[in-house]
C-alpha atoms as a PDB file:
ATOM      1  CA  UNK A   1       0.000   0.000   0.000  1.00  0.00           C
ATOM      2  CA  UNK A   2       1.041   3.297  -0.942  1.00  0.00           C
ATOM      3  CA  UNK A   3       1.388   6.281   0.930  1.00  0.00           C
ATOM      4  CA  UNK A   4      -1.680   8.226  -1.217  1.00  0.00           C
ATOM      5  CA  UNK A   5      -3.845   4.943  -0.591  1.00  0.00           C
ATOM      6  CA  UNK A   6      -3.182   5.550   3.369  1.00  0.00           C
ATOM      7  CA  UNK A   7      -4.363   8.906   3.024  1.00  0.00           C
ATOM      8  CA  UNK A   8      -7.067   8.407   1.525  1.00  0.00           C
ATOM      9  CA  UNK A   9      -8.097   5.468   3.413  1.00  0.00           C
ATOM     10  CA  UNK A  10      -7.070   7.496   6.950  1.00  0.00           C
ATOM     11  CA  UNK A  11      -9.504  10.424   5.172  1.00  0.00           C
ATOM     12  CA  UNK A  12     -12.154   8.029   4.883  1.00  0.00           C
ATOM     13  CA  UNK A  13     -11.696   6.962   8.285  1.00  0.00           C
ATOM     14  CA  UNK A  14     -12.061  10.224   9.437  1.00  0.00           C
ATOM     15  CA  UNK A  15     -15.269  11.151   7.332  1.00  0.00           C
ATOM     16  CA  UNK A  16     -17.223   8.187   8.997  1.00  0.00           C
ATOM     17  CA  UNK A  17     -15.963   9.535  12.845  1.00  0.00           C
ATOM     18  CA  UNK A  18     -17.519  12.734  11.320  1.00  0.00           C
ATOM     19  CA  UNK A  19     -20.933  11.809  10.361  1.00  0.00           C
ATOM     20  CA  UNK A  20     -21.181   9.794  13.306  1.00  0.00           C
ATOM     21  CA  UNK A  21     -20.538  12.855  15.392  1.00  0.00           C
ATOM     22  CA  UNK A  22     -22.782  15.164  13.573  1.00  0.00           C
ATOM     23  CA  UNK A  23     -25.438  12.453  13.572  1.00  0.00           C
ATOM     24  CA  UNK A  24     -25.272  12.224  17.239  1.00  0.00           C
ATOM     25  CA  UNK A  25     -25.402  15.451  18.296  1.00  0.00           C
ATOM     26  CA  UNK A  26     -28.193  16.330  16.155  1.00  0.00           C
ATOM     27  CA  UNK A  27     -30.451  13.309  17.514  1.00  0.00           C
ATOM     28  CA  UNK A  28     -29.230  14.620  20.953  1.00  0.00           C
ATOM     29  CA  UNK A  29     -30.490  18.513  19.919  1.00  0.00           C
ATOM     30  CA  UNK A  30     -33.867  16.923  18.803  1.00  0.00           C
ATOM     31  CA  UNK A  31     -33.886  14.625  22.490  1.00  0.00           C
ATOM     32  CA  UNK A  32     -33.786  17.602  24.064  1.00  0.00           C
ATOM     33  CA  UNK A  33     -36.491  20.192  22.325  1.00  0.00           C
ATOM     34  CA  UNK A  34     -38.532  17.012  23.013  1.00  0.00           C
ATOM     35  CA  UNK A  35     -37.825  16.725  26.157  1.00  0.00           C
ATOM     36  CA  UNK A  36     -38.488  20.241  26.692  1.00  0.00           C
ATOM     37  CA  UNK A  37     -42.011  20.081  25.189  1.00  0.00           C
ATOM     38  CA  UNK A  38     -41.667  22.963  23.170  1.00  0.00           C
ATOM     39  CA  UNK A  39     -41.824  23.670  19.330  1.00  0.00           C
ATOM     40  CA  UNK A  40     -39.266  21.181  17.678  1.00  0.00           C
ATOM     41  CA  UNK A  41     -37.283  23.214  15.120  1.00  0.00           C
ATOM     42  CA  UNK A  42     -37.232  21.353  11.587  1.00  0.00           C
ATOM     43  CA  UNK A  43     -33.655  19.977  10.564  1.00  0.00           C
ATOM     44  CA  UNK A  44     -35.172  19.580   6.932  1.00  0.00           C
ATOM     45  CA  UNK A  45     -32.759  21.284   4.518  1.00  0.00           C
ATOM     46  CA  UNK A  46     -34.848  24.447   2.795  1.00  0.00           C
ATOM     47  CA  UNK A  47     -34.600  24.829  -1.130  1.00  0.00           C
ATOM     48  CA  UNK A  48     -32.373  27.936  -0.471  1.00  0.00           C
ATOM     49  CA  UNK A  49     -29.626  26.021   1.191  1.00  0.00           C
ATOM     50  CA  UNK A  50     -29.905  23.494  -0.988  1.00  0.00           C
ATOM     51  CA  UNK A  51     -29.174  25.894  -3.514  1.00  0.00           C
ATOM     52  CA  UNK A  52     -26.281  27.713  -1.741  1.00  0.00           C
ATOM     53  CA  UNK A  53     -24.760  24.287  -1.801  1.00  0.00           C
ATOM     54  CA  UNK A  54     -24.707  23.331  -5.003  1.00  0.00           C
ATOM     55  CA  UNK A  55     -23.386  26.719  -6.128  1.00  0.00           C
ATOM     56  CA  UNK A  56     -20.619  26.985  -3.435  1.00  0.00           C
ATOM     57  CA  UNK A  57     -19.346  23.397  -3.875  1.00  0.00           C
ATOM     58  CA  UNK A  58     -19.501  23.601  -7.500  1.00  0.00           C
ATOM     59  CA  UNK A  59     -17.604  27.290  -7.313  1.00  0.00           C
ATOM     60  CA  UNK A  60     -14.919  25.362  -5.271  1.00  0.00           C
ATOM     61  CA  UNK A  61     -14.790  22.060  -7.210  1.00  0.00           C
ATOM     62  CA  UNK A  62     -13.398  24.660 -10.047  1.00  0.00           C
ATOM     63  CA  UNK A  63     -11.056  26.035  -7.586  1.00  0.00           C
ATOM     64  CA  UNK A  64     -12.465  29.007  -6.849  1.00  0.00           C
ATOM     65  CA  UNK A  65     -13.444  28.110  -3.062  1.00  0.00           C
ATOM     66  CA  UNK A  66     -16.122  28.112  -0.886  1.00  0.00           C
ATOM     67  CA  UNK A  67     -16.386  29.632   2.130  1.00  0.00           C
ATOM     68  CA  UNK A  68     -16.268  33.446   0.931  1.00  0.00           C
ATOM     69  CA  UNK A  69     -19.028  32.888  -1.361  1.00  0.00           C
ATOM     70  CA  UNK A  70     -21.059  31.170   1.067  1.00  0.00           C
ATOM     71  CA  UNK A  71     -20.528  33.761   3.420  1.00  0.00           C
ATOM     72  CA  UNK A  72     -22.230  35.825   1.257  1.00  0.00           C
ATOM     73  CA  UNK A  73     -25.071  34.081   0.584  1.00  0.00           C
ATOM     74  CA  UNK A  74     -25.846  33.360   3.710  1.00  0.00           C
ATOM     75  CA  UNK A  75     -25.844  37.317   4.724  1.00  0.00           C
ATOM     76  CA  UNK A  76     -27.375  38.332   1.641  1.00  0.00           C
ATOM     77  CA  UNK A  77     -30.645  36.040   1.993  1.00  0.00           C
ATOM     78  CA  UNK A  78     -30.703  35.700   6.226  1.00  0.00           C
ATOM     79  CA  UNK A  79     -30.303  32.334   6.174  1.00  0.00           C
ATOM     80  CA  UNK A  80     -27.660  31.838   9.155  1.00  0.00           C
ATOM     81  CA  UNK A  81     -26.876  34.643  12.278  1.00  0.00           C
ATOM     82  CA  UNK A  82     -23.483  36.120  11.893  1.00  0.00           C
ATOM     83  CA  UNK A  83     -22.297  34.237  15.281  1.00  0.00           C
ATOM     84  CA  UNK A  84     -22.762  30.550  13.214  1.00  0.00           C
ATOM     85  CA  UNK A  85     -21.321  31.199  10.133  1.00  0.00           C
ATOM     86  CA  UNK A  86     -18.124  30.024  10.263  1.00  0.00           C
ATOM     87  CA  UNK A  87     -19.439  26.796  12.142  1.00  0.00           C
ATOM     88  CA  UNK A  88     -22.278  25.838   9.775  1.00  0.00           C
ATOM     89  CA  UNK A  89     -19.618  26.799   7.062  1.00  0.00           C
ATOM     90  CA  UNK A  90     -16.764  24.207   8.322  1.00  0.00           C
ATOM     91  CA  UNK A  91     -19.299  21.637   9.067  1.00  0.00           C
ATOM     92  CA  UNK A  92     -21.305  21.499   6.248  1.00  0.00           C
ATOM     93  CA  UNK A  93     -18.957  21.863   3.674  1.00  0.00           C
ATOM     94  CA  UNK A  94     -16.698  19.275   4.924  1.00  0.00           C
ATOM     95  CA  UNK A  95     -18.283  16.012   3.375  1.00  0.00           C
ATOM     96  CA  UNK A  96     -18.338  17.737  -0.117  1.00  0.00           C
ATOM     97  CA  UNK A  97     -14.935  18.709  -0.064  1.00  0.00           C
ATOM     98  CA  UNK A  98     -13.563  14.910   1.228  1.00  0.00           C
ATOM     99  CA  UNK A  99     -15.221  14.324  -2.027  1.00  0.00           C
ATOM    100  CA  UNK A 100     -12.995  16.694  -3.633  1.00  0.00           C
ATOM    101  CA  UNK A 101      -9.884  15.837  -2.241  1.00  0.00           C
ATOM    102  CA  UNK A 102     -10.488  11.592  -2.967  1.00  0.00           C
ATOM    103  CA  UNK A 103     -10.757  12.834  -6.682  1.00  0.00           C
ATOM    104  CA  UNK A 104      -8.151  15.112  -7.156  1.00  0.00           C
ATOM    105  CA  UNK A 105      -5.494  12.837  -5.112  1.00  0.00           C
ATOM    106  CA  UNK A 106      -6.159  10.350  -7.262  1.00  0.00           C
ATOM    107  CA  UNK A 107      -6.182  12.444 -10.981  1.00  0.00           C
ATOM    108  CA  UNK A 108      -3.227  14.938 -10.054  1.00  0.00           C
ATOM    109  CA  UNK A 109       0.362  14.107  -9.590  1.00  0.00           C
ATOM    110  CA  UNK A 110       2.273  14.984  -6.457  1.00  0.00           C
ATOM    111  CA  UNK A 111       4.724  13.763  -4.452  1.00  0.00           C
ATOM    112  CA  UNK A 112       3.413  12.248  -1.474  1.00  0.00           C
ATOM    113  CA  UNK A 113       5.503  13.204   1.544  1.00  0.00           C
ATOM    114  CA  UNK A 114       4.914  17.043   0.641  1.00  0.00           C
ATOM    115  CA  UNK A 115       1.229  16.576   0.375  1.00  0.00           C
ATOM    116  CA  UNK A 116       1.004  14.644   3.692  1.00  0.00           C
ATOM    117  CA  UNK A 117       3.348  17.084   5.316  1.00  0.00           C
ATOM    118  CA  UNK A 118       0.859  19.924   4.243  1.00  0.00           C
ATOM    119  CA  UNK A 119      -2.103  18.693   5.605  1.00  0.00           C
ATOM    120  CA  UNK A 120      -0.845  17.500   8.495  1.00  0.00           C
ATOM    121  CA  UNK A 121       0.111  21.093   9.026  1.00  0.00           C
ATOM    122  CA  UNK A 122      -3.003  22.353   8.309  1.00  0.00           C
ATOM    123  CA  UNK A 123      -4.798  20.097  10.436  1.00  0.00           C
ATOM    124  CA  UNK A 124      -3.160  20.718  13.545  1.00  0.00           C
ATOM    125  CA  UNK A 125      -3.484  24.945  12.252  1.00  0.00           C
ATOM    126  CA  UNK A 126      -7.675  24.291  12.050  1.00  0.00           C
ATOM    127  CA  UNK A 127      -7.622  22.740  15.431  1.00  0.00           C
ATOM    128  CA  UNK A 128      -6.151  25.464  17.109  1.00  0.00           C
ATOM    129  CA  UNK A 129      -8.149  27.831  15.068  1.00  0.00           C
ATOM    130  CA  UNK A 130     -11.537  26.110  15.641  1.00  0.00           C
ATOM    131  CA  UNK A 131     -11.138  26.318  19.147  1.00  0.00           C
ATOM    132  CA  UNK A 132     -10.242  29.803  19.239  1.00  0.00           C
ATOM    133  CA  UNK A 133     -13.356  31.231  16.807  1.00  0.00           C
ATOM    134  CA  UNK A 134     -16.250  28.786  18.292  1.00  0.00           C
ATOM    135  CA  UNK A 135     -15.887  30.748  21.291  1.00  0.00           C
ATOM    136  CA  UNK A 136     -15.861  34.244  19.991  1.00  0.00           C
ATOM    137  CA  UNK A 137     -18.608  36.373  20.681  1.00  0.00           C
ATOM    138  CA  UNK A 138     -20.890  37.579  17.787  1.00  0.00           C
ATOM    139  CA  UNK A 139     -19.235  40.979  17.101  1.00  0.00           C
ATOM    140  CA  UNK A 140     -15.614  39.297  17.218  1.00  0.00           C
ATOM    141  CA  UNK A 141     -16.556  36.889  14.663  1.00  0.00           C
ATOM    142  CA  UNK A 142     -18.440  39.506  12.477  1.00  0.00           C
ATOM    143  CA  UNK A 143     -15.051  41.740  12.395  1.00  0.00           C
ATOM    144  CA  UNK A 144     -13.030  38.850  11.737  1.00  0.00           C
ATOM    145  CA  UNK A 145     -14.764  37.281   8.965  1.00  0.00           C
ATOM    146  CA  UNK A 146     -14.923  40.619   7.534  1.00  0.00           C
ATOM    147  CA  UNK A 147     -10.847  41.714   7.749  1.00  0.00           C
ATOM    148  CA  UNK A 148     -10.569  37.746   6.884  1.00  0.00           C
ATOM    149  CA  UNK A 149     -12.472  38.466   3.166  1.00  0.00           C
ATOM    150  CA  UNK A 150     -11.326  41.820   2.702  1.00  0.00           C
ATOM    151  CA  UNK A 151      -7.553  39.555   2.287  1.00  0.00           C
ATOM    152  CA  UNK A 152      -9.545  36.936   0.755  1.00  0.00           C
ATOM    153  CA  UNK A 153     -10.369  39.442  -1.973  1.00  0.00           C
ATOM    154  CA  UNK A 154      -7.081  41.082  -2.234  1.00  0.00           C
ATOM    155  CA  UNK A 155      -5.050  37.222  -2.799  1.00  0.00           C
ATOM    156  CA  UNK A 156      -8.043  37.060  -5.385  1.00  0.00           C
ATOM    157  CA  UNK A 157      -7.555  40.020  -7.029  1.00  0.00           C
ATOM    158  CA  UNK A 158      -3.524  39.705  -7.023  1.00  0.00           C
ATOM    159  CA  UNK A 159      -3.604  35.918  -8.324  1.00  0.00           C
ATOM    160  CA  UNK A 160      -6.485  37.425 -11.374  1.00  0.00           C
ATOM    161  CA  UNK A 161      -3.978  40.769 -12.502  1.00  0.00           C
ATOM    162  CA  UNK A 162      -0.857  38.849 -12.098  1.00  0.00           C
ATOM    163  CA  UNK A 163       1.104  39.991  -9.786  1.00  0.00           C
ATOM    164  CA  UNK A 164       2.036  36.678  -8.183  1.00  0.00           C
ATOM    165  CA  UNK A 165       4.445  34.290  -9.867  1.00  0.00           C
ATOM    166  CA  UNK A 166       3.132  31.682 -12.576  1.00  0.00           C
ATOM    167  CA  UNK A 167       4.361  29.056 -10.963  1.00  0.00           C
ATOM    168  CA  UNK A 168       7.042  26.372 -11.888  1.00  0.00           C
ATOM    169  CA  UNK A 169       7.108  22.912 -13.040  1.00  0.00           C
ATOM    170  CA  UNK A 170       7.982  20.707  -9.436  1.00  0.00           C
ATOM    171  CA  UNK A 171       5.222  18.451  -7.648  1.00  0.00           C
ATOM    172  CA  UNK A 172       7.756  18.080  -4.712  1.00  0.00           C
ATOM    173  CA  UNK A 173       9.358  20.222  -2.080  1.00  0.00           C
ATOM    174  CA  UNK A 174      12.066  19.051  -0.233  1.00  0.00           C
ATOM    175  CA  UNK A 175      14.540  21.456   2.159  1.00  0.00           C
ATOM    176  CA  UNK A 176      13.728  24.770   3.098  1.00  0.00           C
ATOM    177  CA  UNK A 177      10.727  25.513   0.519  1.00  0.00           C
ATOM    178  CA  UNK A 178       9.039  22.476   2.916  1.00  0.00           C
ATOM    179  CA  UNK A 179       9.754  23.912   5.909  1.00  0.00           C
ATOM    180  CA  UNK A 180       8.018  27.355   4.586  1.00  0.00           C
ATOM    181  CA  UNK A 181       5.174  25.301   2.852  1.00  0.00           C
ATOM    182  CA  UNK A 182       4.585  23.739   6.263  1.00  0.00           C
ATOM    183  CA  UNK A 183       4.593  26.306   8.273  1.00  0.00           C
ATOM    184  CA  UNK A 184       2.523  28.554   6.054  1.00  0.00           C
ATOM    185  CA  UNK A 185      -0.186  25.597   5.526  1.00  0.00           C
ATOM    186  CA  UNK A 186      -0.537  25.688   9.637  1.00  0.00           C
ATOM    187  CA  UNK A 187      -1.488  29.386   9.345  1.00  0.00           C
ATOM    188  CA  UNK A 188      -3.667  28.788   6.433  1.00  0.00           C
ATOM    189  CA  UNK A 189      -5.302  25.897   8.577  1.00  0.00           C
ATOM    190  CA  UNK A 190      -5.691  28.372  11.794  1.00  0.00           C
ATOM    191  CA  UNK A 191      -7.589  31.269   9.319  1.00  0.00           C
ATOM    192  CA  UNK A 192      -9.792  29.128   7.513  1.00  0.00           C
ATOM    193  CA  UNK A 193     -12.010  28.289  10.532  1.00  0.00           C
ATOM    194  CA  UNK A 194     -12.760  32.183  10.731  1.00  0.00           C
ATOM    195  CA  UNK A 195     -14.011  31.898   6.979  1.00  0.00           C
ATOM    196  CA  UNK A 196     -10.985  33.157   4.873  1.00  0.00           C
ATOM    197  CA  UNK A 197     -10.643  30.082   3.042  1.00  0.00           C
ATOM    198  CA  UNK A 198      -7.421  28.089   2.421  1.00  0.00           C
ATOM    199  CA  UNK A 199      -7.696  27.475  -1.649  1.00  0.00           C
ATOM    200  CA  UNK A 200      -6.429  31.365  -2.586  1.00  0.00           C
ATOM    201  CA  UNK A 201      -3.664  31.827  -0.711  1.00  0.00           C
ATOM    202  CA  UNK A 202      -2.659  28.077  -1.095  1.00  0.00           C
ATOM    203  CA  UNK A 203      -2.602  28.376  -4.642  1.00  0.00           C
ATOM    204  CA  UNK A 204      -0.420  31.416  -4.261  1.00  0.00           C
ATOM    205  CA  UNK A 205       1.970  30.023  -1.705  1.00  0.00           C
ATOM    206  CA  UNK A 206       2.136  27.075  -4.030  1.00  0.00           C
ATOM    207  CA  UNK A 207       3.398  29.465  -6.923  1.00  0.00           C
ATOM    208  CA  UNK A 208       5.416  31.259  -4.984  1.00  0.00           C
ATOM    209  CA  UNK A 209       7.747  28.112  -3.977  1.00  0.00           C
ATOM    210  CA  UNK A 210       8.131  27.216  -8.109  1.00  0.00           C
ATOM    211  CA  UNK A 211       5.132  24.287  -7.942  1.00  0.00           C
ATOM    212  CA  UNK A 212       3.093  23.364 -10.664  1.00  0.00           C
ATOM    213  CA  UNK A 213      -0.064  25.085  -9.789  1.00  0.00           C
ATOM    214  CA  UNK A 214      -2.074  22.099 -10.569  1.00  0.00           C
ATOM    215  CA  UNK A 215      -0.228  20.589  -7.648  1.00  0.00           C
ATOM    216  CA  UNK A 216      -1.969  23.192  -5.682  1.00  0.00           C
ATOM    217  CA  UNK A 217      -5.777  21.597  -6.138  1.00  0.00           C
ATOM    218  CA  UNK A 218      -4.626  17.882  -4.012  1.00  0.00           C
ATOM    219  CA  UNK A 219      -2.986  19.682  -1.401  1.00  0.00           C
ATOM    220  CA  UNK A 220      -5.323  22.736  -0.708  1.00  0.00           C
ATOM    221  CA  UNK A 221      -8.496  20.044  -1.229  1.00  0.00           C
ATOM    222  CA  UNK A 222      -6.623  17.569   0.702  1.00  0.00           C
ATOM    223  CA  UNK A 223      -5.717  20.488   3.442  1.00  0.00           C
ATOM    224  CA  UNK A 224      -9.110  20.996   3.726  1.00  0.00           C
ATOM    225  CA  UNK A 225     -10.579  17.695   3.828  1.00  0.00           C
ATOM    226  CA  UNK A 226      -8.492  16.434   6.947  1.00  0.00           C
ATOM    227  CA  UNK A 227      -8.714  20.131   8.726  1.00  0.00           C
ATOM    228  CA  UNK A 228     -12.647  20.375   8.486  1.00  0.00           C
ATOM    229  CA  UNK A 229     -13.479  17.432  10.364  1.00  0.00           C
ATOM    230  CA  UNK A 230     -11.417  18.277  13.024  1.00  0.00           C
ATOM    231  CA  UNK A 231     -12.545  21.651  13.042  1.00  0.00           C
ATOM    232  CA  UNK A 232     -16.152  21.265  12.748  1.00  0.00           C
ATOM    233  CA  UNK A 233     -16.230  18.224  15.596  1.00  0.00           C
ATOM    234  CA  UNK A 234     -14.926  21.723  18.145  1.00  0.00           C
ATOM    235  CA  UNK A 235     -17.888  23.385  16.141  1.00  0.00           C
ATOM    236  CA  UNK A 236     -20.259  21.102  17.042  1.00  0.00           C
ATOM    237  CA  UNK A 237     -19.118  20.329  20.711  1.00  0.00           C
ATOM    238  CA  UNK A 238     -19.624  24.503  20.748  1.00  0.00           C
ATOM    239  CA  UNK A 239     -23.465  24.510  19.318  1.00  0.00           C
ATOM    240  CA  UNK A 240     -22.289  26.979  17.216  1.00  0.00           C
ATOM    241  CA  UNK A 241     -24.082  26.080  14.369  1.00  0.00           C
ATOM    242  CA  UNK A 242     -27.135  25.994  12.367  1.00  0.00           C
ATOM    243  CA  UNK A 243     -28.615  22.363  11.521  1.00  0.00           C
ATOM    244  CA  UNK A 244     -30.807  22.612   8.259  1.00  0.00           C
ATOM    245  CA  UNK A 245     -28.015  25.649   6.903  1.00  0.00           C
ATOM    246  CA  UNK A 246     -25.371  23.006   7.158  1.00  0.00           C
ATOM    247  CA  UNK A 247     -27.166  20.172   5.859  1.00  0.00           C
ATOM    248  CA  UNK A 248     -28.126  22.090   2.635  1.00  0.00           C
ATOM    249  CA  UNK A 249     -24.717  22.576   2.304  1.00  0.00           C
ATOM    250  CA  UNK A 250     -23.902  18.960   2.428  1.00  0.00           C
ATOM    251  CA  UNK A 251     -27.065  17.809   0.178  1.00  0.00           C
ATOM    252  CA  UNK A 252     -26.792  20.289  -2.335  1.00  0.00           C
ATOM    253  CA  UNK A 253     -22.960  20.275  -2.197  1.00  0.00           C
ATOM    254  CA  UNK A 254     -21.660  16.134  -3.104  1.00  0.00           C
ATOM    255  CA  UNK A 255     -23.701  16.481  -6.788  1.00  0.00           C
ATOM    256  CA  UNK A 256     -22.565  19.781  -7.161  1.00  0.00           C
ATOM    257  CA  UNK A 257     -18.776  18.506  -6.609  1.00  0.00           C
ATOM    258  CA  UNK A 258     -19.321  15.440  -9.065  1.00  0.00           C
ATOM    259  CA  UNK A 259     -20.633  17.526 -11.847  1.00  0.00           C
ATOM    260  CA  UNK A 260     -17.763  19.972 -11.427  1.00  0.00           C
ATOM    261  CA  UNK A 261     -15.312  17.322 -11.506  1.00  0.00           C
ATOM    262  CA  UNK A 262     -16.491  15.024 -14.462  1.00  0.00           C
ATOM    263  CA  UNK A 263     -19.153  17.007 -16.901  1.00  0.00           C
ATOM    264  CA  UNK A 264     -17.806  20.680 -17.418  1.00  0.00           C
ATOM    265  CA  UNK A 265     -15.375  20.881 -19.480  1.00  0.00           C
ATOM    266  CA  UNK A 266     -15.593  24.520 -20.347  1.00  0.00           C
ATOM    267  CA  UNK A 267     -16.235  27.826 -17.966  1.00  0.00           C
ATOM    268  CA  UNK A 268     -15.698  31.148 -18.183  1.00  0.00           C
ATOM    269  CA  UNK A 269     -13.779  31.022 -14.874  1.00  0.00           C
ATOM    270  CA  UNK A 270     -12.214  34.580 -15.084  1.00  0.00           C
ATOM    271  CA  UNK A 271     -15.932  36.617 -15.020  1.00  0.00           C
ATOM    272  CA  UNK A 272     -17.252  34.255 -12.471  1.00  0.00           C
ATOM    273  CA  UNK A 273     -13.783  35.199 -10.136  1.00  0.00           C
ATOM    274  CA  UNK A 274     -14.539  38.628 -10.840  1.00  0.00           C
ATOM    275  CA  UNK A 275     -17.935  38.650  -9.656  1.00  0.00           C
ATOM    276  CA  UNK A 276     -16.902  36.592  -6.253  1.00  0.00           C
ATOM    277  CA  UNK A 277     -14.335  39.671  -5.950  1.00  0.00           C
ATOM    278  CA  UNK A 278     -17.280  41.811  -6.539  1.00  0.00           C
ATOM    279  CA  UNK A 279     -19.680  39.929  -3.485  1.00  0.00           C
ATOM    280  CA  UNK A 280     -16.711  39.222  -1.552  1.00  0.00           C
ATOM    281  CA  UNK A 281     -15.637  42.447  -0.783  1.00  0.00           C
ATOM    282  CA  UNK A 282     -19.493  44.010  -0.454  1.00  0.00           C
ATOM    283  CA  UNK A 283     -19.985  40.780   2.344  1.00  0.00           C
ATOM    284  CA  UNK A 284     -16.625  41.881   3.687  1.00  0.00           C
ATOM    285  CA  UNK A 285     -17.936  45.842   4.376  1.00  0.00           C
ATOM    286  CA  UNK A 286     -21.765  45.117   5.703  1.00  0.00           C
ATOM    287  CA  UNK A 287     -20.219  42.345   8.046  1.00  0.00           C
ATOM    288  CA  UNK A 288     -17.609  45.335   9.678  1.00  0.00           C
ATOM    289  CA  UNK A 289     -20.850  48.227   9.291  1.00  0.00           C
ATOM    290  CA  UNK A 290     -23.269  45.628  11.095  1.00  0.00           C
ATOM    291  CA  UNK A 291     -20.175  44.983  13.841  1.00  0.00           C
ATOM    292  CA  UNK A 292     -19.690  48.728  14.409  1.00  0.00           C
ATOM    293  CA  UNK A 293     -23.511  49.400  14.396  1.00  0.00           C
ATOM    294  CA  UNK A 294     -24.092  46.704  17.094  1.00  0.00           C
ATOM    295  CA  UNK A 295     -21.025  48.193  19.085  1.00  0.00           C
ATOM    296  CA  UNK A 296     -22.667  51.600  18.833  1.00  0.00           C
ATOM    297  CA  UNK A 297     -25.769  50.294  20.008  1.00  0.00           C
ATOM    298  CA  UNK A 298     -24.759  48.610  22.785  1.00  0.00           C
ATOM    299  CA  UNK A 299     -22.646  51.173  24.047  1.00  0.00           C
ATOM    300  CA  UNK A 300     -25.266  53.768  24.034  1.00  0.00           C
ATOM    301  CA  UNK A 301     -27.992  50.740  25.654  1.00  0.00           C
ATOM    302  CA  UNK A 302     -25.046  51.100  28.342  1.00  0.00           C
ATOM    303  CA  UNK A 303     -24.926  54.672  28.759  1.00  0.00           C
ATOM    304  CA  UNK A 304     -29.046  54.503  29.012  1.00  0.00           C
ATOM    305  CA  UNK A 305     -29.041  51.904  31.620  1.00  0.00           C
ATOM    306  CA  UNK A 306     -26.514  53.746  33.932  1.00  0.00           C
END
């Protein structure tokens, strides 16, 4: 057995220990609003997350990402509260992306010890992160997720006018260019929890070091794959979360993922990256004006009280 066929086999491992997790702590949240004998809250999925789903996944299938463009959605039709975002994000996007990262293993050369190196990395970057964000209050979370896509949006924007490197021709790292991959791919892990997404700035670091950027799509997929589980089980332990949000995400996200991967051949990727610039950076400024209205009125709901 290979090293790639351990991954993926420790990645499947991992997405059962997931879904058994989730599973279990959503029959528990049902246990108790019956127990409690009021209104039980639906966990159905609603057409709208559903939708945002499929469109995210699909978006970062192509390469594109996810989480900024989910972020967005989710503000723009009041689907999720600000606090739960990055939660519902990490959780429900996790089984569509260990979809992702099974495929492009497989299809795209690289040498293994790098890739395992990276996600390892990353991993043990998320868990810090996850930790750290789930228990952020709501105004903390709303500033970071908006300085977190206003960078987003700037890697975006420097990757689209070329002002980063092109990239080389290696699919290994070996020496001091691991050392920096590693270390970066930790940080990368750690921000992605607060919703800046890793796929970006991985793709950039990956250039930067003389890569093939192809390489970049198993190691930020298979970054991401490993790091979400273990994120969203410190999500979930938090209740930091919305249930039917992140199971849209997850039903409306595997298809989306499998038709990205297999039936289009052709998109006009540059437009579509423009116009997640476009909502990236709009999400980015209402999440900071919504923060500093909040702050305003609690401060002056302080001044009234004394």
């Amino acid at each position: 057995m290979d090293a790639k066929t351990g991954l993926l086999l420790a990645l499947g491992a991992i997405a059962v220990f997931y879904i058994v997790i989730l599973g279990a702590e959503l029959i528990r949240r049902r246990r108790e609003q019956v127990a409690s004998g009021g209104a039980i809250e639906s966990d159905r999925p609603t057409v709208a997350g559903v939708t945002i789903g499929f469109v995210t996944n699909f978006l970062d299938t192509l390469g594109i990402g996810s989480y900024a463009t989910t972020t967005s959605m989710f503000r723009i039709w009041k689907t999720v509260p600000d606090e739960r975002i990055p939660g519902t994000m990490n959780i429900g996007h996790t089984l569509p992306t260990i979809v992702e990262a099974f495929i492009f293993t497989q299809i795209v050369p690289i040498e293994a010890r790098t890739l395992i190196l990276m996600i390892a990395a990353s991993v043990a970057g998320a868990w810090l992160g996850a930790g750290v964000v789930a228990s952020w209050p709501r105004r903390a979370v709303q500033v970071g997720m908006g300085v977190a896509l206003f960078v987003l949006a700037a890697l975006m924007l420097a990757g689209m006018l070329k002002l980063t490197p092109p990239g080389g021709s290696a699919l290994a790292l070996s020496g001091t260019k691991l050392m920096i991959a590693v270390v970066v791919n930790f940080i990368l892990g750690a921000l992605m929890t607060l919703g800046i997404g890793l796929y970006a700035p991985c793709m950039i670091l990956i250039s930067l070091l003389g890569m093939n950027p192809v390489a970049a799509f198993p190691v930020m997929m298979g970054s991401c794959a490993f790091l979400m589980p273990v994120a969203s089980v410190r999500f979930i332990r938090s209740g930091r979360f919305d249930p039917r949000a992140l199971l849209g995400l997850l039903v409306g996200g595997i298809p989306a993922v499998l038709i990205a991967a297999f039936l289009v051949k052709s998109l006009d990727l540059d437009t579509m990256r423009w116009l997640v610039v476009i909502v990236v950076v709009y999400t980015a400024s209402s999440l900071l004006r919504t923060a500093r209205r909040e702050r305003a009125a609690a401060a002056a709901a302080t001044v009234a009280t004394a």
